[in-house]
PDB file of N, CA and C in Angstrom:
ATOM      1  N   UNK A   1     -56.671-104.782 116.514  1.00  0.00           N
ATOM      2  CA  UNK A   1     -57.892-104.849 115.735  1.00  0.00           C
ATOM      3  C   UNK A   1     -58.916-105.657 116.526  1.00  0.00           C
ATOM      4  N   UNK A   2     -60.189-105.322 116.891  1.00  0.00           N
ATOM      5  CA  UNK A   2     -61.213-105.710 117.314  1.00  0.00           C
ATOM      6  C   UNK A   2     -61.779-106.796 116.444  1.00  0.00           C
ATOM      7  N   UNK A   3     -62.023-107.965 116.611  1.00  0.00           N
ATOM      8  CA  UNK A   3     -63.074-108.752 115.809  1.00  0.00           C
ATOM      9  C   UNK A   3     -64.233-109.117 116.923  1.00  0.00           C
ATOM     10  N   UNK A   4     -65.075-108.783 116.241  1.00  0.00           N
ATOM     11  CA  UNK A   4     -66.448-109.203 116.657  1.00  0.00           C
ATOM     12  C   UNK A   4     -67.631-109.743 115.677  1.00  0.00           C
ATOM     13  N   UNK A   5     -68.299-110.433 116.631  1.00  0.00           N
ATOM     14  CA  UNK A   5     -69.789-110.894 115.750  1.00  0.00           C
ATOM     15  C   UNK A   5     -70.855-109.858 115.854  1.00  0.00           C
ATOM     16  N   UNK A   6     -70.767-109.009 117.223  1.00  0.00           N
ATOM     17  CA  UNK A   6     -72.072-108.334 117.404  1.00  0.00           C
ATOM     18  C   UNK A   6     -71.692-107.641 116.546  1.00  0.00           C
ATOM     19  N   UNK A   7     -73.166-106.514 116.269  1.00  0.00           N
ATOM     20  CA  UNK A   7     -73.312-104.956 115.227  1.00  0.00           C
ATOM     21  C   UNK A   7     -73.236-103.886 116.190  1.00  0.00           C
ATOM     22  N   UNK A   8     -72.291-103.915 117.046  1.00  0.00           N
ATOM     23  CA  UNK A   8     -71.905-102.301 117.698  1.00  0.00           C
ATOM     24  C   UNK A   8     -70.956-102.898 118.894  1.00  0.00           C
ATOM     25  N   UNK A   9     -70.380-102.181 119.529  1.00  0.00           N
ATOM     26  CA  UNK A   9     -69.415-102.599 120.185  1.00  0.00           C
ATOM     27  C   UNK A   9     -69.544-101.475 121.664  1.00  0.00           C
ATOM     28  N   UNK A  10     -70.247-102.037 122.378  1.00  0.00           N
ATOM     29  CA  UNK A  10     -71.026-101.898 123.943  1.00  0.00           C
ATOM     30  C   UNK A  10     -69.883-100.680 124.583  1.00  0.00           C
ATOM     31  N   UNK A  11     -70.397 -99.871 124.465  1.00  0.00           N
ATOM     32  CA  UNK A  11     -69.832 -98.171 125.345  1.00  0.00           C
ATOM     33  C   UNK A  11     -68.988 -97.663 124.144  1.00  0.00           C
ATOM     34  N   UNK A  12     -69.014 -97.983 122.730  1.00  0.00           N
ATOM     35  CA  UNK A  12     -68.318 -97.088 121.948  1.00  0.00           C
ATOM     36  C   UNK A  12     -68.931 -96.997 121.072  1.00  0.00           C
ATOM     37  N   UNK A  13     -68.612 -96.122 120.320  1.00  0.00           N
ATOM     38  CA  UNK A  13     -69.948 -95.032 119.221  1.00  0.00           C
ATOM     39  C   UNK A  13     -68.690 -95.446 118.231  1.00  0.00           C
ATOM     40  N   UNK A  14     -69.209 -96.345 117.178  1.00  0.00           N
ATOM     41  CA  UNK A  14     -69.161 -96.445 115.192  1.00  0.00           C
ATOM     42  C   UNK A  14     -68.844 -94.770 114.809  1.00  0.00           C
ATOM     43  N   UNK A  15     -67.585 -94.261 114.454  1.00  0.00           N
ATOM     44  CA  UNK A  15     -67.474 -93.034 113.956  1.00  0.00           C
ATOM     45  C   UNK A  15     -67.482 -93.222 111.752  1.00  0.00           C
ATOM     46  N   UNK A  16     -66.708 -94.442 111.886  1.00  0.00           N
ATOM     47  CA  UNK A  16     -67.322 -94.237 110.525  1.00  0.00           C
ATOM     48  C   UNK A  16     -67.248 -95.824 110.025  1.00  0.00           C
ATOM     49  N   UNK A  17     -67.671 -96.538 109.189  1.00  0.00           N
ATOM     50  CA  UNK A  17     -68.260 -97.360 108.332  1.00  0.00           C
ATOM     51  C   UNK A  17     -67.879 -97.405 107.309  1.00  0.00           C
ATOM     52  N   UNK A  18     -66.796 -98.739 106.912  1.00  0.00           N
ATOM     53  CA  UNK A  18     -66.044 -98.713 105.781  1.00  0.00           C
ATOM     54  C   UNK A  18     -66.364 -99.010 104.702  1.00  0.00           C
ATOM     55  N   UNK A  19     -66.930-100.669 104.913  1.00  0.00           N
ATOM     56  CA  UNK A  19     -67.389-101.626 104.094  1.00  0.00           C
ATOM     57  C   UNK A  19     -67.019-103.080 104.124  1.00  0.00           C
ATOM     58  N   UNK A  20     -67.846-104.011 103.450  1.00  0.00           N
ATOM     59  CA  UNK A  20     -67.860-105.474 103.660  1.00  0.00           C
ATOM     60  C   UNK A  20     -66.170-105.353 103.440  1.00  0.00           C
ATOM     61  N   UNK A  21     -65.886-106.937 104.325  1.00  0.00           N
ATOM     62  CA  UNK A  21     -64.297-107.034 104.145  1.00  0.00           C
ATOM     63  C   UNK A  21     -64.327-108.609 104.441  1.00  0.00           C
ATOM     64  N   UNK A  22     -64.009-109.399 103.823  1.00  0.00           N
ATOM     65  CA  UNK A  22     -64.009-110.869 104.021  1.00  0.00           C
ATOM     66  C   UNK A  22     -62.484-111.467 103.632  1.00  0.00           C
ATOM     67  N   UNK A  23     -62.301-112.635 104.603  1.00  0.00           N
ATOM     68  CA  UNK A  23     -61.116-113.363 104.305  1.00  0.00           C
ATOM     69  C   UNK A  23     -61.278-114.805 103.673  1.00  0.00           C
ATOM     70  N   UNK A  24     -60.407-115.522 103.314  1.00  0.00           N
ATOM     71  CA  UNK A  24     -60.776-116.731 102.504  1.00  0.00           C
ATOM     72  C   UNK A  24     -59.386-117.373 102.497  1.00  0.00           C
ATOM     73  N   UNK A  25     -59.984-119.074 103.111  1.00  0.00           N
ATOM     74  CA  UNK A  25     -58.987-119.751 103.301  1.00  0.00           C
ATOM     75  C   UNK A  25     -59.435-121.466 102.872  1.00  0.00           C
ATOM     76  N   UNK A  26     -58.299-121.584 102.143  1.00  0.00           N
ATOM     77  CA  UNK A  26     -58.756-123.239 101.731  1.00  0.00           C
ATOM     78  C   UNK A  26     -57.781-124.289 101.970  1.00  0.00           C
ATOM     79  N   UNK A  27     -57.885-125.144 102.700  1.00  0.00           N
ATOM     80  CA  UNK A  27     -56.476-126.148 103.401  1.00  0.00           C
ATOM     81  C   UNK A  27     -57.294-127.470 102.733  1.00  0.00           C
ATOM     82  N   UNK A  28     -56.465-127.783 102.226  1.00  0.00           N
ATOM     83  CA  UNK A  28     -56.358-129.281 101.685  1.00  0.00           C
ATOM     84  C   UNK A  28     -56.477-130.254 103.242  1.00  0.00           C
ATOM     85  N   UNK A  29     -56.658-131.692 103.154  1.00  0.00           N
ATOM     86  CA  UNK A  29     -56.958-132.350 104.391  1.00  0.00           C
ATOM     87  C   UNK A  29     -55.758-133.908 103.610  1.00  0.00           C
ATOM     88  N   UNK A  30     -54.940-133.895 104.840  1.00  0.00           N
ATOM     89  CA  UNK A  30     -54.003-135.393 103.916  1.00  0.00           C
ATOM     90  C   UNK A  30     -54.470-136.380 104.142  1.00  0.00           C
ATOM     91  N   UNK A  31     -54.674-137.406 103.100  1.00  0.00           N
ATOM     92  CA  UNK A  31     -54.667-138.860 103.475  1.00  0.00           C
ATOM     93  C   UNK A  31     -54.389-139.823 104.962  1.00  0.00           C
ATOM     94  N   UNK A  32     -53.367-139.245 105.585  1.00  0.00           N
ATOM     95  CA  UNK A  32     -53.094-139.799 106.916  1.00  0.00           C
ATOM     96  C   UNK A  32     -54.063-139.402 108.193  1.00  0.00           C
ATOM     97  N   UNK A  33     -54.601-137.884 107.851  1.00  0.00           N
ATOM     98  CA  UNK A  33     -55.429-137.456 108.789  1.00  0.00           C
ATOM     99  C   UNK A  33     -56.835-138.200 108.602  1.00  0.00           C
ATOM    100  N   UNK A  34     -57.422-138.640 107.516  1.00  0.00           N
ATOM    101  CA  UNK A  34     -58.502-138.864 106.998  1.00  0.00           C
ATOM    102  C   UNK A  34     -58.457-140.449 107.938  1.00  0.00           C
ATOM    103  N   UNK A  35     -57.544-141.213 107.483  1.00  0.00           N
ATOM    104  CA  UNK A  35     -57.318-142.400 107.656  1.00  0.00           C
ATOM    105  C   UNK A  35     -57.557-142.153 109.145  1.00  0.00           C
ATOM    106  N   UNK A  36     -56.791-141.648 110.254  1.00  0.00           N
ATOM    107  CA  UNK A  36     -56.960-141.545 111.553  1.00  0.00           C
ATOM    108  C   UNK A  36     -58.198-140.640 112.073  1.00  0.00           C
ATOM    109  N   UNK A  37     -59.047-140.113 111.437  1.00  0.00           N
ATOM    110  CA  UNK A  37     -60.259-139.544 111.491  1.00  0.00           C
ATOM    111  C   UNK A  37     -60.981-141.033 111.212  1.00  0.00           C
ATOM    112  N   UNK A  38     -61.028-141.635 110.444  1.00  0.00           N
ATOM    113  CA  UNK A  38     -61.526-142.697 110.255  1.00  0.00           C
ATOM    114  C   UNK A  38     -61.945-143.667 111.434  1.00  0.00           C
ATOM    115  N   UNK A  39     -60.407-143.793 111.564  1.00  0.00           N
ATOM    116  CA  UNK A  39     -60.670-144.783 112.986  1.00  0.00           C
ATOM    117  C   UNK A  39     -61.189-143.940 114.025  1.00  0.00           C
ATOM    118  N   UNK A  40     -61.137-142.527 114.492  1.00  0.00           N
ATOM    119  CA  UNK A  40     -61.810-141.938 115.413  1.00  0.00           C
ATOM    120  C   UNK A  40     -63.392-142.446 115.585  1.00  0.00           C
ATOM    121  N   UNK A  41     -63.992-142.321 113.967  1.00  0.00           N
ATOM    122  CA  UNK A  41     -65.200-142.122 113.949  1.00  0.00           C
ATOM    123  C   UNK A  41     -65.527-143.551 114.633  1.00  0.00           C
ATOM    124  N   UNK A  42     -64.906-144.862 114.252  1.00  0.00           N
ATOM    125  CA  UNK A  42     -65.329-146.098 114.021  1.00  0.00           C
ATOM    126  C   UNK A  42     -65.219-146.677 116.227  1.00  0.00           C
ATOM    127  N   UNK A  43     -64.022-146.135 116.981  1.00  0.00           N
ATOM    128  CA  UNK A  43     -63.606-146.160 118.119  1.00  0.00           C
ATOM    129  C   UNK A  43     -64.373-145.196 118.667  1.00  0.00           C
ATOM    130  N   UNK A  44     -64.647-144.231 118.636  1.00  0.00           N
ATOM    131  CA  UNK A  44     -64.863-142.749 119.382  1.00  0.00           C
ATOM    132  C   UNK A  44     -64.111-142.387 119.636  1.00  0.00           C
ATOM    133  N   UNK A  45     -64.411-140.935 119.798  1.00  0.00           N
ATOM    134  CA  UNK A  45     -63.255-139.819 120.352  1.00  0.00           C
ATOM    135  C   UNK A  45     -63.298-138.673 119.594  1.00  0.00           C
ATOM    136  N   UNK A  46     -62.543-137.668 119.465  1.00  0.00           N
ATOM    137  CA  UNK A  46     -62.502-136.099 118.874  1.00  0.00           C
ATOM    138  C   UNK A  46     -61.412-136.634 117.742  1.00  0.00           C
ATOM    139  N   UNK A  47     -61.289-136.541 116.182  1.00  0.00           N
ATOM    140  CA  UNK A  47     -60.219-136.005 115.535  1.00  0.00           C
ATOM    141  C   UNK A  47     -59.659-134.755 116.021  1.00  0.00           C
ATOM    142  N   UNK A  48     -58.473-134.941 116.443  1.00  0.00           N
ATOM    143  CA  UNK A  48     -57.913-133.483 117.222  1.00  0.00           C
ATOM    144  C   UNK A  48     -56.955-133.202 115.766  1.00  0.00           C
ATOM    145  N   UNK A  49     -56.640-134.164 114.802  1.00  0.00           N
ATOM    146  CA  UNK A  49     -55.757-133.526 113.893  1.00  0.00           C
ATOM    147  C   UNK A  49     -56.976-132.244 112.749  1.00  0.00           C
ATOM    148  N   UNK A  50     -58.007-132.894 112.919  1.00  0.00           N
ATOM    149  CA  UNK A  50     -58.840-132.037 111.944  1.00  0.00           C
ATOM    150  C   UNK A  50     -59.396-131.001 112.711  1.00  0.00           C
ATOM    151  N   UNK A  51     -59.403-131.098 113.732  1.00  0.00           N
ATOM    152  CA  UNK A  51     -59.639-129.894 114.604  1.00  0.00           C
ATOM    153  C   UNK A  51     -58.384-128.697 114.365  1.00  0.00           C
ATOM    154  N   UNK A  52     -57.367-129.690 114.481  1.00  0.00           N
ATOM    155  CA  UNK A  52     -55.867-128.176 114.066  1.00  0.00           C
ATOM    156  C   UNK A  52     -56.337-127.545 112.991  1.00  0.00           C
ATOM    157  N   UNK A  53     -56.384-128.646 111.632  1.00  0.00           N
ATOM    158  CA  UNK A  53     -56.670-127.908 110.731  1.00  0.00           C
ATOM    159  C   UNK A  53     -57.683-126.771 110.728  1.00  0.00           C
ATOM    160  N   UNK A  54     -59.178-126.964 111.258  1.00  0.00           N
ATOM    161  CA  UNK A  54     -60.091-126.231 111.432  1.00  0.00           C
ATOM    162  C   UNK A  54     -59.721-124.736 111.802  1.00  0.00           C
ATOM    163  N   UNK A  55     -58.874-124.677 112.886  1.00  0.00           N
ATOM    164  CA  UNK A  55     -58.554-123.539 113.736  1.00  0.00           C
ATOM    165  C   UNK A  55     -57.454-123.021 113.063  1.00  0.00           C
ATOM    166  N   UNK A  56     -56.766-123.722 112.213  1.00  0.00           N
ATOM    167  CA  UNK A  56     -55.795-122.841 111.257  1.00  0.00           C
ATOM    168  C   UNK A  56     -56.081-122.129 110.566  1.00  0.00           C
ATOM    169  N   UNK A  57     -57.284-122.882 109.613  1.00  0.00           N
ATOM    170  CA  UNK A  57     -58.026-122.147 108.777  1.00  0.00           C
ATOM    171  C   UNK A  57     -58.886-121.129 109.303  1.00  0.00           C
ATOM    172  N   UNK A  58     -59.446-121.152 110.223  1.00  0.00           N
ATOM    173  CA  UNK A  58     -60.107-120.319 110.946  1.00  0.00           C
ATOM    174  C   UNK A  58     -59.449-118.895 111.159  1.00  0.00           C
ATOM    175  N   UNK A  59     -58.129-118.824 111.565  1.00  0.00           N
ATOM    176  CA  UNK A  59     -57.261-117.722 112.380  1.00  0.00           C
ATOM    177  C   UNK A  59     -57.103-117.515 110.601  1.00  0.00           C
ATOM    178  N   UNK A  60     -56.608-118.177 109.693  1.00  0.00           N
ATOM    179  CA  UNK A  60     -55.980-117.003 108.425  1.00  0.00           C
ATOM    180  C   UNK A  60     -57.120-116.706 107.547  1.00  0.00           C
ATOM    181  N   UNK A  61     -58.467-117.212 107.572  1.00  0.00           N
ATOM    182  CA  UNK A  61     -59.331-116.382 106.928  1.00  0.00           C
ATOM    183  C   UNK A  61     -59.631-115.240 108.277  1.00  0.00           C
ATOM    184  N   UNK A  62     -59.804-115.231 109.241  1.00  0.00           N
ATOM    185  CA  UNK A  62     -60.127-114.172 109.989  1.00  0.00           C
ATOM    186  C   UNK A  62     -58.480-112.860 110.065  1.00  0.00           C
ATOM    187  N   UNK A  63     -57.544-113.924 110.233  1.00  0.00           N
ATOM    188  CA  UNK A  63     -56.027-112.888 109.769  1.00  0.00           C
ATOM    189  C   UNK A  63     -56.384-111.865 108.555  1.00  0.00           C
ATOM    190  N   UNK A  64     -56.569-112.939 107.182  1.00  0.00           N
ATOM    191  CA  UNK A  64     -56.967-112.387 105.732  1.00  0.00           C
ATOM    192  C   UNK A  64     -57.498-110.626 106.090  1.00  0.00           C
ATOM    193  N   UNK A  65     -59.158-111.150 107.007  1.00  0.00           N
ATOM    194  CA  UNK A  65     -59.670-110.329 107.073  1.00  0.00           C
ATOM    195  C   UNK A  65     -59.555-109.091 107.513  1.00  0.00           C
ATOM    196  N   UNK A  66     -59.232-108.900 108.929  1.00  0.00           N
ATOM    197  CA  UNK A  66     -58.269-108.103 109.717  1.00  0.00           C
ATOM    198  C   UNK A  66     -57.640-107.364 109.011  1.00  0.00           C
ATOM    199  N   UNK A  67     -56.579-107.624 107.983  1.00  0.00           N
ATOM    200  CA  UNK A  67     -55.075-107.072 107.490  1.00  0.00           C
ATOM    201  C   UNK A  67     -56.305-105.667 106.190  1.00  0.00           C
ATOM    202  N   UNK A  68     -57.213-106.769 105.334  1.00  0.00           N
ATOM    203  CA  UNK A  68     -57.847-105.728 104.563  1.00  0.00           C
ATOM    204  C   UNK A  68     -58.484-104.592 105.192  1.00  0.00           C
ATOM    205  N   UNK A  69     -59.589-104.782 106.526  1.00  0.00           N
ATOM    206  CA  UNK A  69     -59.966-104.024 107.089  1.00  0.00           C
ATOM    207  C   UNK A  69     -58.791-102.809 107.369  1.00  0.00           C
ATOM    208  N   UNK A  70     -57.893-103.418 108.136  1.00  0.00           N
ATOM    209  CA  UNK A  70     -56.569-102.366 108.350  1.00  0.00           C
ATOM    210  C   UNK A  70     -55.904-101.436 107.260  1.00  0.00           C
ATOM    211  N   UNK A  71     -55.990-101.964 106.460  1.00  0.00           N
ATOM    212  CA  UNK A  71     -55.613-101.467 104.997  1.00  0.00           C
ATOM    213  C   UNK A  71     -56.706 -99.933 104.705  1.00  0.00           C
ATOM    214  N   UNK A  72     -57.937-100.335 105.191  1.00  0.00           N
ATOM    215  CA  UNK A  72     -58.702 -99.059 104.859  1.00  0.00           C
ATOM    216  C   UNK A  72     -59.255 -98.026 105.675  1.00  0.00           C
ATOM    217  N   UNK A  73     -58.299 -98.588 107.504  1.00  0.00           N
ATOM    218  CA  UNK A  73     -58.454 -97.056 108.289  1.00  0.00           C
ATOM    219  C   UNK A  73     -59.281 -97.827 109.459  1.00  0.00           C
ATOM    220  N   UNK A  74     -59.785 -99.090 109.277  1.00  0.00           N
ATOM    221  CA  UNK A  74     -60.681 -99.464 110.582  1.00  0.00           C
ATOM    222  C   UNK A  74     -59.750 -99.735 111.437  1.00  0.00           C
ATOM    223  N   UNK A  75     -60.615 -99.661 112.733  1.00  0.00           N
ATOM    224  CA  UNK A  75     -59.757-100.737 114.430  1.00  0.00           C
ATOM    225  C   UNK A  75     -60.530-101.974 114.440  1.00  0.00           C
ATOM    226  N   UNK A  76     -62.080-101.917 113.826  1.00  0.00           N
ATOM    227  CA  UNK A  76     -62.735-102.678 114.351  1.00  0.00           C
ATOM    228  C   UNK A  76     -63.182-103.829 113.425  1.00  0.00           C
ATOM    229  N   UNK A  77     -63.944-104.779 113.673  1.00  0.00           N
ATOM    230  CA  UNK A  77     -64.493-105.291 112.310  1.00  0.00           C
ATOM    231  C   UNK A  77     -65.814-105.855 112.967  1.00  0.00           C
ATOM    232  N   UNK A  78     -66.774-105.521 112.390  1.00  0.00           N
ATOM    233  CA  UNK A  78     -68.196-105.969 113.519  1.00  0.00           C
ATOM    234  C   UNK A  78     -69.612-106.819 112.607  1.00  0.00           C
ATOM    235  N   UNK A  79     -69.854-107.561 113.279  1.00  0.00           N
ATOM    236  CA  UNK A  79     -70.845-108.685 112.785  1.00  0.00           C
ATOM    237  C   UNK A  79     -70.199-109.413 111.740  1.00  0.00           C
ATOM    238  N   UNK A  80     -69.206-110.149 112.169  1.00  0.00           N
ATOM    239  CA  UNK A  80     -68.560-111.249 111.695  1.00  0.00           C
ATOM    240  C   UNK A  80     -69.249-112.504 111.227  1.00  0.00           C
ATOM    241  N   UNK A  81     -69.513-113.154 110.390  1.00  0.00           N
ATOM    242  CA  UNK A  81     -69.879-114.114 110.184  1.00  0.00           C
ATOM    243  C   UNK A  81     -68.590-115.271 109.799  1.00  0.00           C
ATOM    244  N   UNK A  82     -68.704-116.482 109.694  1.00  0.00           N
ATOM    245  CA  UNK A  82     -67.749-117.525 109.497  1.00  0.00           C
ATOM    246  C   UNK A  82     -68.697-118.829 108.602  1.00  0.00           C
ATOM    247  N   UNK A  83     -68.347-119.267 107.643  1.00  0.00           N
ATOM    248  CA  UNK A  83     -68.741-120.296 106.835  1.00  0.00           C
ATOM    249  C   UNK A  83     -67.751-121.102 106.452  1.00  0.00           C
ATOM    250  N   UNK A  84     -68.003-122.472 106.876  1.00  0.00           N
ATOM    251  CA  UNK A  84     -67.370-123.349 106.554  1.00  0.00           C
ATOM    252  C   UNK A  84     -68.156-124.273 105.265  1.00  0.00           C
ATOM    253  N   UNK A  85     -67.148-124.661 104.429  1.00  0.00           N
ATOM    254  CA  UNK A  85     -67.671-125.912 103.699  1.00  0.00           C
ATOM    255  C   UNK A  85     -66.578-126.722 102.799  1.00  0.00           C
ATOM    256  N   UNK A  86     -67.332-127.654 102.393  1.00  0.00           N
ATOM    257  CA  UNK A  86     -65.861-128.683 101.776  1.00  0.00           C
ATOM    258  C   UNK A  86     -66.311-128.543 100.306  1.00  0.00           C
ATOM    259  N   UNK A  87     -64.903-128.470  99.713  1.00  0.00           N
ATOM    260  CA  UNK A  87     -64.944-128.593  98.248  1.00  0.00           C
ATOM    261  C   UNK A  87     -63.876-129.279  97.319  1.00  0.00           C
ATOM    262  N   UNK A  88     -63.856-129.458  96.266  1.00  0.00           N
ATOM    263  CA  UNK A  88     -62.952-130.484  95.796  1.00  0.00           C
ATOM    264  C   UNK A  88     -63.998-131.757  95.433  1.00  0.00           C
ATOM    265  N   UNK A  89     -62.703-132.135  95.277  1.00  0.00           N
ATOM    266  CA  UNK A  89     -63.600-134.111  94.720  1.00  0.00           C
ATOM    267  C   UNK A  89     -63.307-134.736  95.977  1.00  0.00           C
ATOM    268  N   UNK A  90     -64.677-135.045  96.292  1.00  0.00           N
ATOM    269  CA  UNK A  90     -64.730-135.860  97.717  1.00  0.00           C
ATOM    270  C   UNK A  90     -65.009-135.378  98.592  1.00  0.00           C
ATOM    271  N   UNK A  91     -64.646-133.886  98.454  1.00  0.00           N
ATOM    272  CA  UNK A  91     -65.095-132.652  99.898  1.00  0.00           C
ATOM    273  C   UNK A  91     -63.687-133.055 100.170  1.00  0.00           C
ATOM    274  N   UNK A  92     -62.753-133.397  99.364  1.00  0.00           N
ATOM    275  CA  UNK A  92     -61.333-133.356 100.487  1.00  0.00           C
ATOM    276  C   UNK A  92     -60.562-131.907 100.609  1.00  0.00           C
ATOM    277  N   UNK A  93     -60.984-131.161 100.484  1.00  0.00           N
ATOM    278  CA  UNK A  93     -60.697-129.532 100.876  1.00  0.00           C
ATOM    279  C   UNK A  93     -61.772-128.678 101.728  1.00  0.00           C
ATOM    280  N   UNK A  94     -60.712-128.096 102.774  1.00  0.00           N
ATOM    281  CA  UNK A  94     -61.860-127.366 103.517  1.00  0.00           C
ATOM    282  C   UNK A  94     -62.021-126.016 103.478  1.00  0.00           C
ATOM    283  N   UNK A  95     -63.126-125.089 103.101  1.00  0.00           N
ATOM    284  CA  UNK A  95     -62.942-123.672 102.949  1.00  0.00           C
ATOM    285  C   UNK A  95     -63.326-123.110 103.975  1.00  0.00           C
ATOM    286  N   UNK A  96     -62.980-121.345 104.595  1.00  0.00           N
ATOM    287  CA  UNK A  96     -63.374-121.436 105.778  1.00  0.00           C
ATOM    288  C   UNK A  96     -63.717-119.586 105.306  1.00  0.00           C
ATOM    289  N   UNK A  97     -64.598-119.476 105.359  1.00  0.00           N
ATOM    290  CA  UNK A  97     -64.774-117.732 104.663  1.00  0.00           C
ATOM    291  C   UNK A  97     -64.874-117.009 106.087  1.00  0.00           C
ATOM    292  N   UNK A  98     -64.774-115.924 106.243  1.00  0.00           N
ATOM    293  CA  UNK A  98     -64.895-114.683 107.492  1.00  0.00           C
ATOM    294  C   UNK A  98     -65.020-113.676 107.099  1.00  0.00           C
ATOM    295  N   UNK A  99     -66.471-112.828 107.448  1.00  0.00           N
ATOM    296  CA  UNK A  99     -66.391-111.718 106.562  1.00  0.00           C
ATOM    297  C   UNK A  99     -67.576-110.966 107.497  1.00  0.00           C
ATOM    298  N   UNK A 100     -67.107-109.724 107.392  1.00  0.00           N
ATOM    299  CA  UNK A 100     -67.619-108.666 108.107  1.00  0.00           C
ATOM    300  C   UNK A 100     -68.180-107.395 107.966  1.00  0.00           C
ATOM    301  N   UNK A 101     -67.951-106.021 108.363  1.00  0.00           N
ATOM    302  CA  UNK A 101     -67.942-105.070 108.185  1.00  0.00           C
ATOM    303  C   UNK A 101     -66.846-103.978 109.091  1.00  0.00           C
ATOM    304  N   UNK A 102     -66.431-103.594 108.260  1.00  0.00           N
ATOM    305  CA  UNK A 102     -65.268-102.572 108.369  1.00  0.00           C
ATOM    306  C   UNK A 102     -65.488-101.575 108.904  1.00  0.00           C
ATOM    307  N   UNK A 103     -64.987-101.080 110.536  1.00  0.00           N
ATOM    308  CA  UNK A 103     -65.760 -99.667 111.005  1.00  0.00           C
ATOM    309  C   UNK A 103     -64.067 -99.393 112.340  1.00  0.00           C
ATOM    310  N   UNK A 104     -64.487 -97.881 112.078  1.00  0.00           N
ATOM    311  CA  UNK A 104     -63.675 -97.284 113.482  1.00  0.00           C
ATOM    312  C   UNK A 104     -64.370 -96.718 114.198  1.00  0.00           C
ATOM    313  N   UNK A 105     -64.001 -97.252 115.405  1.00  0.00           N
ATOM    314  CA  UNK A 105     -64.771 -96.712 116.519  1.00  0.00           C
ATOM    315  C   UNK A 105     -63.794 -95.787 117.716  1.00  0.00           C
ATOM    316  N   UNK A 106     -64.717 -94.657 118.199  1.00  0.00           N
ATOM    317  CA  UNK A 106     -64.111 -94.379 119.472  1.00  0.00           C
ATOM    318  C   UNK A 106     -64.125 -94.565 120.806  1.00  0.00           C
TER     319      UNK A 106
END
């Protein structure tokens, strides 16, 4: 399965056009990561544990997405968008949406 952001996919012709197809993923964030994000912020440096999380969530709302597209005959999925945001009490949950359009190409 192709994922892309652009709207056409460079030397192949869109034969048909499925429809919107979005994935959706929400990972809780633990207390221990927060705490050591904490001290990142206060020392410097990258939280690399909230970065995992990020990219987890990332791959199973874009997985999510993929599997539906597949479900209705596409290879491709084109002009991808990705939205992140926090929700919960506190923002201690992170949502990570991916959502596209559904097409086969030859």
């Amino acid at each position: 399965m192709l994922l892309t952001t652009t709207n056409s996919i460079e030397g192949k012709t869109i034969a048909t056009y499925y429809g919107i197809v979005s994935g959706e993923t929400i990972i809780g964030a633990n207390i221990f990561k927060d705490i050591f994000a904490g001290i990142r912020d206060i020392i410097g440096g990258r939280a690399s544990s909230y970065e995992k999380v990020l990219r987890q969530a990332k791959e199973a709302a874009l997985s999510e997405m993929s599997e539906q597209a597949q479900k209705m005959g596409a290879n491709a999925v084109i002009g991808i968008d990705l939205d992140y945001e926090t929700v919960g009490s506190n923002g201690s949950m992170l949502m990570v949406t991916a959502c596209g359009t559904a097409v086969f190409y030859q």
